[in-house]
C-alpha atoms as a PDB file:
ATOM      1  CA  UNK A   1     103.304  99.630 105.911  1.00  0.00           C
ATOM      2  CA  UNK A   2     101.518  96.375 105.861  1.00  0.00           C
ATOM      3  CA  UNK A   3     101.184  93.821 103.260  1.00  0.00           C
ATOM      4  CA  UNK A   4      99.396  90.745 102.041  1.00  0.00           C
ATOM      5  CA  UNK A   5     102.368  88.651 102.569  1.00  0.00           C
ATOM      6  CA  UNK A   6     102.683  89.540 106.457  1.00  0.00           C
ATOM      7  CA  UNK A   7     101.922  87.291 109.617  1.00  0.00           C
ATOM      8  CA  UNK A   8      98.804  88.143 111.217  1.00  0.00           C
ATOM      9  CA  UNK A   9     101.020  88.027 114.872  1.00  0.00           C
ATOM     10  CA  UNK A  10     103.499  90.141 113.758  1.00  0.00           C
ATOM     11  CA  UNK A  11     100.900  92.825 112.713  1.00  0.00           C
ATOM     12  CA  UNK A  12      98.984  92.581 115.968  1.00  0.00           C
ATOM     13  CA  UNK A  13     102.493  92.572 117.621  1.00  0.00           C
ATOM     14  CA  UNK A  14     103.861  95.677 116.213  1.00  0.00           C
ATOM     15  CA  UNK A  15     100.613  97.205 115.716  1.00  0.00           C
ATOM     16  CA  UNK A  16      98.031  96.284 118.693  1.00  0.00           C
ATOM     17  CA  UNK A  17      95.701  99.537 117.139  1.00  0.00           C
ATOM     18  CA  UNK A  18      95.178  96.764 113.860  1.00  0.00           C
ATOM     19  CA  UNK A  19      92.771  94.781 116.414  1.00  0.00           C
ATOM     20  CA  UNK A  20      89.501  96.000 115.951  1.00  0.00           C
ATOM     21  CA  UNK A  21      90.249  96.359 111.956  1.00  0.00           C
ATOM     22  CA  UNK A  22      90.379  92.568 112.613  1.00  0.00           C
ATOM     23  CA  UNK A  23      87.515  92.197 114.521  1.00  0.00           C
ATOM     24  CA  UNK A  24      85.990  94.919 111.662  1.00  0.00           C
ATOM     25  CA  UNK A  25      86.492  91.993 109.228  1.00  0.00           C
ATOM     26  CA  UNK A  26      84.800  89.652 111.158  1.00  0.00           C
ATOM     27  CA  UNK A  27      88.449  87.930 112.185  1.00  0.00           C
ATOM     28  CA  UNK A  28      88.945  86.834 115.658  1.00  0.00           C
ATOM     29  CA  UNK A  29      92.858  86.804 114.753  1.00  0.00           C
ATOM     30  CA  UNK A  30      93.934  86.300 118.892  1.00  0.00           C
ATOM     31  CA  UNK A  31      91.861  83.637 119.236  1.00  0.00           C
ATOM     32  CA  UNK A  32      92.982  81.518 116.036  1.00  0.00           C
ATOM     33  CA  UNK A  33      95.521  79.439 115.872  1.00  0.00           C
ATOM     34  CA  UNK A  34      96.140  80.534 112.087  1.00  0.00           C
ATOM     35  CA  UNK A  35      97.040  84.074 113.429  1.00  0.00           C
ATOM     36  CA  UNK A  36     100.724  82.272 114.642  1.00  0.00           C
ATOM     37  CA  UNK A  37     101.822  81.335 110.771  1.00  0.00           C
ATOM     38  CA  UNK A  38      98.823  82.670 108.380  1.00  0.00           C
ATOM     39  CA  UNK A  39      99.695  85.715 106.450  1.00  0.00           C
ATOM     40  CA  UNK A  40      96.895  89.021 106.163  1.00  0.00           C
ATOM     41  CA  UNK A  41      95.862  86.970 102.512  1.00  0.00           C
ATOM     42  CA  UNK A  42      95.510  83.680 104.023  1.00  0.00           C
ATOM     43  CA  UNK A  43      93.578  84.425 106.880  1.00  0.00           C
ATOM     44  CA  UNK A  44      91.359  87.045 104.562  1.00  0.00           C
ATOM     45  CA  UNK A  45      90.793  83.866 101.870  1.00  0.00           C
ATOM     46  CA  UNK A  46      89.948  81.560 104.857  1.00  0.00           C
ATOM     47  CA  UNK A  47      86.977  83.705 105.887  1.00  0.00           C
ATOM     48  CA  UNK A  48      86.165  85.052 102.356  1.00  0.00           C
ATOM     49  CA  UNK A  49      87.158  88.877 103.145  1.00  0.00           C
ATOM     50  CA  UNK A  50      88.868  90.453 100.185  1.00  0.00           C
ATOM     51  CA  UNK A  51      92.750  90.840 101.154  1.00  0.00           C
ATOM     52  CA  UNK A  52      93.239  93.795  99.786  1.00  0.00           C
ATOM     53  CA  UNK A  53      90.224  96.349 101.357  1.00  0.00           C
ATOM     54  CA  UNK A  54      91.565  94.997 105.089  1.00  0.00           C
ATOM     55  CA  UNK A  55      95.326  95.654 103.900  1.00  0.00           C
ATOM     56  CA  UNK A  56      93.830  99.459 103.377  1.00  0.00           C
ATOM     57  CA  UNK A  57      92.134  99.479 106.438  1.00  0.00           C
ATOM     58  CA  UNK A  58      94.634  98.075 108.845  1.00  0.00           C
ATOM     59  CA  UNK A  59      97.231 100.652 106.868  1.00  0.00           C
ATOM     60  CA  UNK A  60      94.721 103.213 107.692  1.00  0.00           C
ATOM     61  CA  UNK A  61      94.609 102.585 111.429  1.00  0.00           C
ATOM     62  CA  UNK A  62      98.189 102.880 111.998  1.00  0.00           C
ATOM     63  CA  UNK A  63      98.776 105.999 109.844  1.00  0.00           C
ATOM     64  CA  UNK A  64      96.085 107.432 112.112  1.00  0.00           C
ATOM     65  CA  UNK A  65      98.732 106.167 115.657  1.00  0.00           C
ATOM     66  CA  UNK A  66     101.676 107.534 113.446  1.00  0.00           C
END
């Protein structure tokens, strides 16, 4: 399950299906250097996205790989 308090690497890591949520949300996480030590809320309050509707989305995608 992912949180708030997670790295954006170690999502995309252990979860490559989370990258076009990302890109969903308008966040070019690969490309940043924030993805490397920003956490799913950080990055979200950077770029105004609310934390918590891309938390249920990214969970979505990987129930949908599980």
């Amino acid at each position: 399950m992912i949180t708030k308090d997670m790295l954006i690497k170690d999502i995309v890591e252990k979860y490559p299906q989370t990258l076009p949520i990302f890109g969903q949300f308008r966040m070019g996480c690969l490309g940043c250097s924030g993805a490397l030590f920003e956490t799913v809320e950080q990055g979200a309050n950077a770029h105004g996205i609310n934390a918590d509707e891309m938390v249920r989305a990214l969970n979505e995608a990987i129930k949908k790989r599980a």
